[in-house]
C-alpha atoms as a PDB file:
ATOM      1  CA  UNK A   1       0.000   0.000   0.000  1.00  0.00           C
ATOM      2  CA  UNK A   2       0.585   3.806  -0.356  1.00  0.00           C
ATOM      3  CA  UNK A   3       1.267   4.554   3.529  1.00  0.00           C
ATOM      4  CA  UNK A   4       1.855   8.149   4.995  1.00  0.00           C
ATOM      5  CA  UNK A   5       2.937   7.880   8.463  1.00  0.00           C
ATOM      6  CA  UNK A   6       2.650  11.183  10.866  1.00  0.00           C
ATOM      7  CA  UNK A   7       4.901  11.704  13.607  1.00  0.00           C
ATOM      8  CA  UNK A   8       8.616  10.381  13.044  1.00  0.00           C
ATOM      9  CA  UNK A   9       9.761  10.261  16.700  1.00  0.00           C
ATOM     10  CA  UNK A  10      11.059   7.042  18.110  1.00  0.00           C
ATOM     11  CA  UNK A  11       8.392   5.179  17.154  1.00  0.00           C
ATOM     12  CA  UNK A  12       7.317   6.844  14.519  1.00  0.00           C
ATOM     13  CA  UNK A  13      10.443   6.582  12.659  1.00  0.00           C
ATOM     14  CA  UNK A  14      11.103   2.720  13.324  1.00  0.00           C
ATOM     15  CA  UNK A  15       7.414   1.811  11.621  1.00  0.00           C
ATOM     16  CA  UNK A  16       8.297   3.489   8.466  1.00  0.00           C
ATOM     17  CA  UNK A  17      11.818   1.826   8.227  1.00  0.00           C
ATOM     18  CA  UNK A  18      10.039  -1.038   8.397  1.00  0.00           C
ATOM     19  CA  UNK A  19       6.977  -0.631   6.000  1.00  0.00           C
ATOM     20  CA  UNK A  20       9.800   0.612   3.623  1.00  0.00           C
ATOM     21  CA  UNK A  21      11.571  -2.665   4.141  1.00  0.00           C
ATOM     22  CA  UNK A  22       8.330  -4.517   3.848  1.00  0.00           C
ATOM     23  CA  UNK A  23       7.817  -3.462   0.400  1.00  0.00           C
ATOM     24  CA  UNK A  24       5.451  -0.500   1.001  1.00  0.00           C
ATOM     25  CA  UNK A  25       5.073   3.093   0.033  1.00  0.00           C
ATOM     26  CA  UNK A  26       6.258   4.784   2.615  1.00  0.00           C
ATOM     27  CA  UNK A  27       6.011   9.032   2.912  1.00  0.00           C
ATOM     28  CA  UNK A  28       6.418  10.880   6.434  1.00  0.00           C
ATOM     29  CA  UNK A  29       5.627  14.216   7.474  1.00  0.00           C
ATOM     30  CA  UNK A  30       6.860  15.708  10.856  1.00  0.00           C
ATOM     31  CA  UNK A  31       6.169  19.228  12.249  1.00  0.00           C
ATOM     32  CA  UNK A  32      10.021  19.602  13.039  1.00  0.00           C
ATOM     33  CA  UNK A  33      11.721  18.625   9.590  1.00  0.00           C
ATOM     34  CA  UNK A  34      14.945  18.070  10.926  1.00  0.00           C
ATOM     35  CA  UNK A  35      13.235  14.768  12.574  1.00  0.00           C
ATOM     36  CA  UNK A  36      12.442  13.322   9.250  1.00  0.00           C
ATOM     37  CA  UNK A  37      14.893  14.002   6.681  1.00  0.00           C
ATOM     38  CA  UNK A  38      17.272  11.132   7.502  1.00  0.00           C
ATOM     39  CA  UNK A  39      14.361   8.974   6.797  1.00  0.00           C
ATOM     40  CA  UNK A  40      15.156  10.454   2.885  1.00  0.00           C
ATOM     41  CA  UNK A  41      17.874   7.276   3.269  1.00  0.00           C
ATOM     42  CA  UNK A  42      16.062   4.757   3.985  1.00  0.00           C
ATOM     43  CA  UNK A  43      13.463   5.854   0.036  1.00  0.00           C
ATOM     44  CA  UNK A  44      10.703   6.983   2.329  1.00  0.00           C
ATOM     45  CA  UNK A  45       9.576  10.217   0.658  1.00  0.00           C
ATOM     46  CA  UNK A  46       8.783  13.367   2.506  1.00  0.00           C
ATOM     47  CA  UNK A  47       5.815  16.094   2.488  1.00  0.00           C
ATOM     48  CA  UNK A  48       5.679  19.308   3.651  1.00  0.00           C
ATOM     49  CA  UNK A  49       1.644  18.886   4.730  1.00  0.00           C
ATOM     50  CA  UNK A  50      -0.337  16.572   5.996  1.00  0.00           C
ATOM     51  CA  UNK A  51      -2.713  17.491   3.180  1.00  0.00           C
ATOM     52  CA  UNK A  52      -0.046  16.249   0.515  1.00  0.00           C
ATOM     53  CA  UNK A  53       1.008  13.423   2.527  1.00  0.00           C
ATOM     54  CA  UNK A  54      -2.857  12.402   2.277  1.00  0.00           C
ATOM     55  CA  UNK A  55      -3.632  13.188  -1.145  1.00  0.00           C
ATOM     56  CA  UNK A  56      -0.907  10.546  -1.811  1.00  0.00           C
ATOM     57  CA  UNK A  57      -1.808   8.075   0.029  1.00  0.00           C
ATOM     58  CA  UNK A  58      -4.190   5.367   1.010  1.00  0.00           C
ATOM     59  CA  UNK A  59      -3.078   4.742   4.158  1.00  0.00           C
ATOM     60  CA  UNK A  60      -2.393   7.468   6.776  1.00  0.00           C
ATOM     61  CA  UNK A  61      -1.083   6.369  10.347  1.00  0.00           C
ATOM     62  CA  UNK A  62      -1.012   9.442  13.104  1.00  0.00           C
ATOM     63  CA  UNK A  63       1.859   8.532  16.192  1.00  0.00           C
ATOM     64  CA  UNK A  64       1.762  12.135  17.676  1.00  0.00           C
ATOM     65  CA  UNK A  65       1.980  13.397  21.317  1.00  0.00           C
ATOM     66  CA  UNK A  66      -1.917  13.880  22.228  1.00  0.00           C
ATOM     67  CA  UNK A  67      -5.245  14.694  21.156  1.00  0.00           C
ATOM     68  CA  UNK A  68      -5.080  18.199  19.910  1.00  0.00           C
ATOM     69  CA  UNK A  69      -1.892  17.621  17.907  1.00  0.00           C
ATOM     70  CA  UNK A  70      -4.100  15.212  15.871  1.00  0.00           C
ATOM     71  CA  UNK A  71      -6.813  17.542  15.560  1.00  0.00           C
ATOM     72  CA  UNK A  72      -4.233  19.803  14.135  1.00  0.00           C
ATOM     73  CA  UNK A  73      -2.823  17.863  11.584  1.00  0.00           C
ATOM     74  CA  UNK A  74      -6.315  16.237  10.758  1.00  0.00           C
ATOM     75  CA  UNK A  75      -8.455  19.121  10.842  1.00  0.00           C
ATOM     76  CA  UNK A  76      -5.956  22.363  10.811  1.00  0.00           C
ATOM     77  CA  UNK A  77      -4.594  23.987   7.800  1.00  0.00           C
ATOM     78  CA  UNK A  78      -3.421  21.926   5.280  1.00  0.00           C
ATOM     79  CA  UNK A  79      -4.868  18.739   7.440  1.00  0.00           C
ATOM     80  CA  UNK A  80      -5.488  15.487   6.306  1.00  0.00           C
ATOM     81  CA  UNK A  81      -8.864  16.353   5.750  1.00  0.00           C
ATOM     82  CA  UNK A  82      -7.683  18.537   3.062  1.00  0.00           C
ATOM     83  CA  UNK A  83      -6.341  16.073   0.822  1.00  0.00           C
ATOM     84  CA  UNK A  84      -9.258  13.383   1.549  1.00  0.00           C
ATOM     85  CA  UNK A  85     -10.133  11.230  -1.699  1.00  0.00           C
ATOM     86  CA  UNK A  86     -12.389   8.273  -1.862  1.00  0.00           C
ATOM     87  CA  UNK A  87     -11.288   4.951  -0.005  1.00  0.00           C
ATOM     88  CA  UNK A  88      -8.514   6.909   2.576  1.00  0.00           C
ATOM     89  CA  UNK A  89      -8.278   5.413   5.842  1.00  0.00           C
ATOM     90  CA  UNK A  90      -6.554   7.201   9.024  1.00  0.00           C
ATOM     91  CA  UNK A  91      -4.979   4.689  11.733  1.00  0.00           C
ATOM     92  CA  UNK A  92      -4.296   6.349  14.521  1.00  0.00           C
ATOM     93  CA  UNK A  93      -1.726   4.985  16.552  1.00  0.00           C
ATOM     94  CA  UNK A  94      -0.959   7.192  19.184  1.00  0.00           C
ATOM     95  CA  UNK A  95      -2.107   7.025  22.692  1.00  0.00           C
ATOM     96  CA  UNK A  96      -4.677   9.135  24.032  1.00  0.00           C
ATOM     97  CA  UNK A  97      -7.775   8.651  25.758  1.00  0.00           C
ATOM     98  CA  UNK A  98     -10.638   6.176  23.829  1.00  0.00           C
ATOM     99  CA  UNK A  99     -13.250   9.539  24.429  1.00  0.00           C
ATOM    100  CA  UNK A 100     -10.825  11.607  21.999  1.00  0.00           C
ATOM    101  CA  UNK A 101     -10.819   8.851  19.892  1.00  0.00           C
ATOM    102  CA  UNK A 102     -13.965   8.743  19.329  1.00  0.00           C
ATOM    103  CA  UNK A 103     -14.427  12.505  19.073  1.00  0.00           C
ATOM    104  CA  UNK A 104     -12.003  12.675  16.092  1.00  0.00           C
ATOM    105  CA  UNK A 105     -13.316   9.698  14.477  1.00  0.00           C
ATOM    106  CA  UNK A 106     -16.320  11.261  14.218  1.00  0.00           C
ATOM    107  CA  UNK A 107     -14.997  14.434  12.897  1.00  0.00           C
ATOM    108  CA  UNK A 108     -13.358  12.163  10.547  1.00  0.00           C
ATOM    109  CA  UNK A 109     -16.765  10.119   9.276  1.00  0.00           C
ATOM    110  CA  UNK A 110     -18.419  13.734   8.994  1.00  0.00           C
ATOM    111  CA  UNK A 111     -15.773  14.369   6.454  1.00  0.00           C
ATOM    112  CA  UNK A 112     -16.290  10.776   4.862  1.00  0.00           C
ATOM    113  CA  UNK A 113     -12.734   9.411   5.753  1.00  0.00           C
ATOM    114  CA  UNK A 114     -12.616   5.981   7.810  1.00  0.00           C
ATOM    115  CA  UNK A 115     -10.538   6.132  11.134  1.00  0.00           C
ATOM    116  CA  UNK A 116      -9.484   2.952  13.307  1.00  0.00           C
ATOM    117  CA  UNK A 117      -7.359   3.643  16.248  1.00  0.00           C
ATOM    118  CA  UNK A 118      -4.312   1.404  16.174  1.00  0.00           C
ATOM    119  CA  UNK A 119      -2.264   1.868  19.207  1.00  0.00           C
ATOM    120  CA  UNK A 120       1.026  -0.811  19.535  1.00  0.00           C
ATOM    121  CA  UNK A 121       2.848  -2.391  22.294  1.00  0.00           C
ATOM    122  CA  UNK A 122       6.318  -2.509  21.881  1.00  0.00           C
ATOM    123  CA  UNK A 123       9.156  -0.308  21.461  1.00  0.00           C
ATOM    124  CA  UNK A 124      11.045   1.025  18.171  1.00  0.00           C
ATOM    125  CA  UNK A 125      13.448  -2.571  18.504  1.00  0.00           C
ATOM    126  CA  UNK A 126      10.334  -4.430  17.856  1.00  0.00           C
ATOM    127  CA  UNK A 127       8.664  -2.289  15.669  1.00  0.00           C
ATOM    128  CA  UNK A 128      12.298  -2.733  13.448  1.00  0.00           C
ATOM    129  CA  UNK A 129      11.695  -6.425  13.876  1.00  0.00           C
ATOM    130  CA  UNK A 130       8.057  -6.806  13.157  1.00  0.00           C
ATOM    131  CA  UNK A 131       7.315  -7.924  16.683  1.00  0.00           C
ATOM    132  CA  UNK A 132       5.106  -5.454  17.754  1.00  0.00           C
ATOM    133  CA  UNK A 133       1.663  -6.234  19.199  1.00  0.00           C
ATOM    134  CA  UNK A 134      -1.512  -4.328  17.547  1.00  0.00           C
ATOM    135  CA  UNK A 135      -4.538  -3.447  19.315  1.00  0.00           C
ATOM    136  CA  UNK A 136      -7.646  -1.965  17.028  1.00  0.00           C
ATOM    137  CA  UNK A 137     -10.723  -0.427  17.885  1.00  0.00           C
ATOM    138  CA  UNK A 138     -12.933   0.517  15.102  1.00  0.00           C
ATOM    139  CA  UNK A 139     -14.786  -1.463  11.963  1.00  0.00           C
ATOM    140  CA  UNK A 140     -13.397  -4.848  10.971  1.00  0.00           C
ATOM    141  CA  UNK A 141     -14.167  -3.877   7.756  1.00  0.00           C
ATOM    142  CA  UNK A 142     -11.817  -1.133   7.448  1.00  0.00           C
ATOM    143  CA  UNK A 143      -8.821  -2.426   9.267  1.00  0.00           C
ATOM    144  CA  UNK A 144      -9.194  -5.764   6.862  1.00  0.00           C
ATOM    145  CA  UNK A 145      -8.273  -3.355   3.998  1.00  0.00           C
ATOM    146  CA  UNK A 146      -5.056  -1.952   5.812  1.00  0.00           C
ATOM    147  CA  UNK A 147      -4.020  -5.130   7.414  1.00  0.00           C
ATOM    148  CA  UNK A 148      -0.897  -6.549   5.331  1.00  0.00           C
ATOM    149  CA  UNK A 149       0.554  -2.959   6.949  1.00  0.00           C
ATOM    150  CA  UNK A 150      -0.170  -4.091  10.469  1.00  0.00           C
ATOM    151  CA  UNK A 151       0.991  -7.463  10.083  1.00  0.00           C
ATOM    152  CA  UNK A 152       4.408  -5.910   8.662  1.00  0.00           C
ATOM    153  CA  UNK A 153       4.744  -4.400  11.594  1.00  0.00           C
ATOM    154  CA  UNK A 154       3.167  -6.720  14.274  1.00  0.00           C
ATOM    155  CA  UNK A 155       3.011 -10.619  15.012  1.00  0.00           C
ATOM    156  CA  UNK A 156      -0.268 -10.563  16.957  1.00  0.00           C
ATOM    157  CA  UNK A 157      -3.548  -8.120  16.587  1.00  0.00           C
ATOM    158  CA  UNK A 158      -6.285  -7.786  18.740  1.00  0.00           C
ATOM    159  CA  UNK A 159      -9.502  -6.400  17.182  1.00  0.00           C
ATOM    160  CA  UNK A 160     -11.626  -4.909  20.304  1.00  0.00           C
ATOM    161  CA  UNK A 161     -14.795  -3.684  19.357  1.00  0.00           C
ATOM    162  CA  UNK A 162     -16.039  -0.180  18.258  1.00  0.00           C
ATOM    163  CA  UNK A 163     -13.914   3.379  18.119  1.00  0.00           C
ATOM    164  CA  UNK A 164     -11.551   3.829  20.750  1.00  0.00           C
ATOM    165  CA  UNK A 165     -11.637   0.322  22.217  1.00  0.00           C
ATOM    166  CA  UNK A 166      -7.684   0.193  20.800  1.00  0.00           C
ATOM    167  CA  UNK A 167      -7.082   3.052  23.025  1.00  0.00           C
ATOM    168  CA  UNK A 168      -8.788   2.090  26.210  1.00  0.00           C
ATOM    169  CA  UNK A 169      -6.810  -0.934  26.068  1.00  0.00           C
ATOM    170  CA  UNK A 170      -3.406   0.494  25.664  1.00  0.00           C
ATOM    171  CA  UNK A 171      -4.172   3.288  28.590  1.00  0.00           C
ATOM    172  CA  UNK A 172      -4.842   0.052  30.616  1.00  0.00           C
ATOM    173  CA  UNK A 173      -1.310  -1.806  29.981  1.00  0.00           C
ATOM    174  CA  UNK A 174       0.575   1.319  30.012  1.00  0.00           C
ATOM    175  CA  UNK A 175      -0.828   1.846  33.938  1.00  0.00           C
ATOM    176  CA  UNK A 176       0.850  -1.911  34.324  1.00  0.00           C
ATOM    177  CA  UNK A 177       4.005  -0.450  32.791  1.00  0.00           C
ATOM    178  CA  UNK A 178       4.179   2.775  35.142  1.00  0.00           C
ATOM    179  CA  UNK A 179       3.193   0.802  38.184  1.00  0.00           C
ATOM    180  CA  UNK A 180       6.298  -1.929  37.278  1.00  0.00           C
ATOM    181  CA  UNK A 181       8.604   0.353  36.756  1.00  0.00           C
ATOM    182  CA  UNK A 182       8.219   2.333  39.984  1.00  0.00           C
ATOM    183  CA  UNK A 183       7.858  -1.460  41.799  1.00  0.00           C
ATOM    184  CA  UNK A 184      11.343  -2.334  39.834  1.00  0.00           C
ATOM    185  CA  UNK A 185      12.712   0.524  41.532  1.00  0.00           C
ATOM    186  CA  UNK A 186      12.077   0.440  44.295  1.00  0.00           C
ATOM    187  CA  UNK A 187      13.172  -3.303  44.315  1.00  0.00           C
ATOM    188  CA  UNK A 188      16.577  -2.152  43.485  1.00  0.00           C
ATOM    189  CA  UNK A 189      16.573   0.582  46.075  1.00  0.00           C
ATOM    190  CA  UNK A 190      16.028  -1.534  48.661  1.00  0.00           C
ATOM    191  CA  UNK A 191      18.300  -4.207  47.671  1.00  0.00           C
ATOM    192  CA  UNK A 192      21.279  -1.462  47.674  1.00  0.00           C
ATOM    193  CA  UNK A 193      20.103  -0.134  51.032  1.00  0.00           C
ATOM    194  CA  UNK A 194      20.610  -3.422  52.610  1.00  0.00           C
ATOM    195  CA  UNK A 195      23.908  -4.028  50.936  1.00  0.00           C
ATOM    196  CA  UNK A 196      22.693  -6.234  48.300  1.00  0.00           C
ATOM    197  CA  UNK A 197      24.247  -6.544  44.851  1.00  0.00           C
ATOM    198  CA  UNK A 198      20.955  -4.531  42.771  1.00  0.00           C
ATOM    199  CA  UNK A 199      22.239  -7.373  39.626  1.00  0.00           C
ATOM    200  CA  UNK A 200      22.133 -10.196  42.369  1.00  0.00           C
ATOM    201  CA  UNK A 201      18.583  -8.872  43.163  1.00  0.00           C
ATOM    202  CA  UNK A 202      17.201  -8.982  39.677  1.00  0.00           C
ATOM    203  CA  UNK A 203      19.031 -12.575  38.953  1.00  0.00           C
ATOM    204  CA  UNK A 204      17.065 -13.603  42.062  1.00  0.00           C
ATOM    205  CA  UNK A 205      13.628 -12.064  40.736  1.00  0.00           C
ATOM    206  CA  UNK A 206      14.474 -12.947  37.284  1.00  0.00           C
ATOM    207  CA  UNK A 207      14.434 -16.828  38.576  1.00  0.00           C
ATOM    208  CA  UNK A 208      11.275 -16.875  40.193  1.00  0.00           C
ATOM    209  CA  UNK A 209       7.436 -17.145  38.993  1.00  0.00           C
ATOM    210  CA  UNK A 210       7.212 -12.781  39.144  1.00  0.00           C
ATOM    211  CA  UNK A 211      10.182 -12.359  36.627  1.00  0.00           C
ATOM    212  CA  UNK A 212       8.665  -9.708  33.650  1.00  0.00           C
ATOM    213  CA  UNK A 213       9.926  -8.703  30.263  1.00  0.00           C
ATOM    214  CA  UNK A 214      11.109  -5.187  32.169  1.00  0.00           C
ATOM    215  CA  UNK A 215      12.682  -7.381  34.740  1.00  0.00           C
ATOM    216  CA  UNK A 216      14.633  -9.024  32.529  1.00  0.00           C
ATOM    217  CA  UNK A 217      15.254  -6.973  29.564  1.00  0.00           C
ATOM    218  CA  UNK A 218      15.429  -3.002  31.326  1.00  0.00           C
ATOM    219  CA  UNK A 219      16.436  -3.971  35.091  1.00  0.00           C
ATOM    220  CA  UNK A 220      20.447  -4.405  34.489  1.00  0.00           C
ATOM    221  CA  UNK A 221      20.280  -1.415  32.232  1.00  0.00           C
ATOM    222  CA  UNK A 222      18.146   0.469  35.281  1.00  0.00           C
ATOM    223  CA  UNK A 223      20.764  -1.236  38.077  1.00  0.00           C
ATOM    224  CA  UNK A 224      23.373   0.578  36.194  1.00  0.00           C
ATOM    225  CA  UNK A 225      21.891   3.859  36.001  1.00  0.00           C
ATOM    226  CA  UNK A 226      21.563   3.385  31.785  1.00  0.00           C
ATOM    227  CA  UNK A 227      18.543   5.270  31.008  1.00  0.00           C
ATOM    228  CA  UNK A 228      18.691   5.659  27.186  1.00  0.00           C
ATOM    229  CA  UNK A 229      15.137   6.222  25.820  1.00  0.00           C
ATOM    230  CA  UNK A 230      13.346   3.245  23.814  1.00  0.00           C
ATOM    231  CA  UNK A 231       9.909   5.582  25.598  1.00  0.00           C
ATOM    232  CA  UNK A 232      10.852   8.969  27.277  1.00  0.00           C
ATOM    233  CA  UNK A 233       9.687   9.511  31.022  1.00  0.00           C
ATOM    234  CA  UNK A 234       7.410  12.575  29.982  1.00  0.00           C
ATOM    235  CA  UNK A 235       6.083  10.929  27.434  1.00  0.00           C
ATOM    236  CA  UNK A 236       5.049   7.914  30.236  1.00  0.00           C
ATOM    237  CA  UNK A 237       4.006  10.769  32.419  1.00  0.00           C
ATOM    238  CA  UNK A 238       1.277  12.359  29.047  1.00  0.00           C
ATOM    239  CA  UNK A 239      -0.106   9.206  29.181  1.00  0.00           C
ATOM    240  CA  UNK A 240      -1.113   8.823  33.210  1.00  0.00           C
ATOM    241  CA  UNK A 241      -2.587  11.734  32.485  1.00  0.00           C
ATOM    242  CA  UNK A 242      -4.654  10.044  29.865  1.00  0.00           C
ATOM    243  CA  UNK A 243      -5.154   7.545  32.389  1.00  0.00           C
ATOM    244  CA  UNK A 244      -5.968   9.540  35.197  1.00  0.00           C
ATOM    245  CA  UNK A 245      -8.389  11.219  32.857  1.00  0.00           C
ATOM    246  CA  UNK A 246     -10.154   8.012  31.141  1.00  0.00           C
ATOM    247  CA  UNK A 247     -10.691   6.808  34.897  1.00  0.00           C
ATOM    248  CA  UNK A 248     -12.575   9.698  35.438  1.00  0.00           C
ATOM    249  CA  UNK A 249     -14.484   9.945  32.767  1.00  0.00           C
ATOM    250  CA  UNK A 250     -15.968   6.161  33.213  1.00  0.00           C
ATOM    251  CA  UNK A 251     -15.751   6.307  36.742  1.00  0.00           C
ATOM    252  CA  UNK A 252     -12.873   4.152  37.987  1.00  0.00           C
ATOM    253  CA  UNK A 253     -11.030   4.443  40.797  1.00  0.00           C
ATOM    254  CA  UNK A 254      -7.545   4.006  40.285  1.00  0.00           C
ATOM    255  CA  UNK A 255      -5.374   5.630  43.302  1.00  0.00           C
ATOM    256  CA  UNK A 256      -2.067   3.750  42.174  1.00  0.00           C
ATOM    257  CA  UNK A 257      -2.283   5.104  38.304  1.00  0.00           C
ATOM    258  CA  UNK A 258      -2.825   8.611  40.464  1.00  0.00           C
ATOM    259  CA  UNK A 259       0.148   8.333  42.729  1.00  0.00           C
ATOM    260  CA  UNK A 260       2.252   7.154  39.348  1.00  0.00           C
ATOM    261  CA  UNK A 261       1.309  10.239  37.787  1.00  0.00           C
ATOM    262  CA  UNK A 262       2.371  12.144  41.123  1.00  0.00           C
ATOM    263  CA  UNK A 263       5.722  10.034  40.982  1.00  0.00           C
ATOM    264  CA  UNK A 264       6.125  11.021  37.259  1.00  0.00           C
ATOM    265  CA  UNK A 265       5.901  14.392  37.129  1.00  0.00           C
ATOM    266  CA  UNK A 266       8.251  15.174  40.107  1.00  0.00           C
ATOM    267  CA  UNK A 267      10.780  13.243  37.954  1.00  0.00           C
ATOM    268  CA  UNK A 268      10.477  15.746  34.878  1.00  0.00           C
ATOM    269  CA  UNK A 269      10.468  18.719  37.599  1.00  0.00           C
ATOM    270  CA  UNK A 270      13.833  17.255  38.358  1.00  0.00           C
ATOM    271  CA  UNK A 271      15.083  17.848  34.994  1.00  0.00           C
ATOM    272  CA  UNK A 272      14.510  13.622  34.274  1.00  0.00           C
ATOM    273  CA  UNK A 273      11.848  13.582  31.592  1.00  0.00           C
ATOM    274  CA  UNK A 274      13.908  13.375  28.333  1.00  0.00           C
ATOM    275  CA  UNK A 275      15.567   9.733  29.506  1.00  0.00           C
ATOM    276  CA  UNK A 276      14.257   6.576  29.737  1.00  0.00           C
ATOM    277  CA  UNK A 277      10.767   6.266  31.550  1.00  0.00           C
ATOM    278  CA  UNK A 278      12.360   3.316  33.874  1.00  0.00           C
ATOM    279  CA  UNK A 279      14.325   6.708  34.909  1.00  0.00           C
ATOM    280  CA  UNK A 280      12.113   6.954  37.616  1.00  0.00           C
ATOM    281  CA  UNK A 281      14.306   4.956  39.036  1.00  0.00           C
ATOM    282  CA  UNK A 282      16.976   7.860  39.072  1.00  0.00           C
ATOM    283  CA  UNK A 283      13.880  10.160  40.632  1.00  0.00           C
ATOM    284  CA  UNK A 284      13.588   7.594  43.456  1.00  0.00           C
ATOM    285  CA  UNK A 285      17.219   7.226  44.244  1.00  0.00           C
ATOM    286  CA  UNK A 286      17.375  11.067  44.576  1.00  0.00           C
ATOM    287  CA  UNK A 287      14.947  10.682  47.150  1.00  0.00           C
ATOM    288  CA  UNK A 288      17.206   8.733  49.146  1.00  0.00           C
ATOM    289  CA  UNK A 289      20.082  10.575  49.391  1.00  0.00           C
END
């Protein structure tokens, strides 16, 4: 397919590598160009508008920071909805709350263009590798249509149900993730307190029944203070906001997803949100000295 992908930030960049590699027409628009001219090497084309980008395109795929930055580049000057033509479908795969979702696909169907939401697990490594995991609210109909680009990109999908079911279910894991990483930490805190080896602690967990992917794959790097972003802290921190804010809205009560948010943004107060989000780590540590 004809693929435009918006949004060429970690993530952003590592799909269209590999939907490039995958045999696919790949353009890429970015509000900061300097983000998306490298991408020049890899033959993915690139637009200076969203509204050329869609005009080209069958597929366009949205990774940006929140709502409103969609709304801009759907709706704004020179949006997508500007270079609309019959049979374009928007996948959205950023992560915001499933109520925005379903405000902007609605905007979207007013204007006759289909939208799924299309939010991933997995970070730029596995979206290199194909590996990722793809959760999709919206009709079956319309992801069926797109779906040899999702299974470039990921070995499993999950279709949910209706508009903004992708969405809700991503805000769910990512209050896992947050949670984790804060319980990690403060693993490896204690473990140093007590004059434990913070690697001996992690070989221990790592051996038992409560071992995780972030456990195994992010805990050395953490125990050694290596917090080079695969998913920056603020960007971790935007989305308990989401959280925080979908709870709301549908009325759960989530008081740990609350106090991760708390936890979060002191870290980027401290100057910590452009590293890793397992960084929190470093926030913690502070803490203790």
């Amino acid at each position: 397919m004809n693929v435009g992908i918006i949004g060429t930030g970690l993530l952003g960049s590592s799909i269209a590598k590999r939907l490039a590699s995958s045999g696919h027409e790949i353009s890429a628009y970015n509000r900061t160009r300097q983000k998306v001219e490298e991408l020049k090497n890899f033959g993915i084309q690139v637009t200076d508008s969203p509204k050329n980008l869609a005009n080209n395109c069958e597929l366009v795929i949205t990774i940006l920071k929140d709502a409103p930055v969609i709304e801009q580049m759907a709706f704004g000057n020179n949006g997508i909805i500007h270079g609309k033509h019959e049979g374009l479908i928007v996948a959205d795969m950023s992560t915001i709350s499933p109520i925005s979702s379903r405000n902007i696909a609605k905007k979207f169907a007013d204007e006759e263009i289909s939208m799924i939401d299309t939010p991933v697990m997995g970070g730029p490594s596995l979206a290199e590798k194909g590996q990722m995991i793809v959760m999709v609210g919206g009709k079956k109909e319309i992801y069926e249509k797109c779906k040899t680009v999702f299974d470039s990109i990921g070995e499993k999908t999950f279709l949910l149900g209706e508009n903004g079911s992708g969405h809700a279910m991503k805000l769910a894991l990512n209050s896992q993730i947050a949670i984790l990483a804060l319980a990690l930490s403060e693993g490896i805190i204690l473990a140093k307190k007590s004059g434990l080896d913070p690697i001996k602690f992690l070989e221990v967990l790592n051996s038992t029944y409560f071992k995780t992917g972030m456990s195994i794959n992010k805990g050395p790097k953490m125990a050694r203070g290596n917090f080079e972003p695969s998913f920056f802290l603020k960007m971790m921190q935007k989305d308990l906001d989401e959280i925080e804010y979908t709870a709301n809205q549908v009325g759960a009560n989530m008081p740990m997803s609350k106090l991760a948010n708390e936890m979060y943004q002191n870290a980027i107060k401290e100057g910590l949100g452009e590293i890793d989000y397992t960084g929190i780590l470093d926030y913690l540590e502070k803490l203790n000295k």
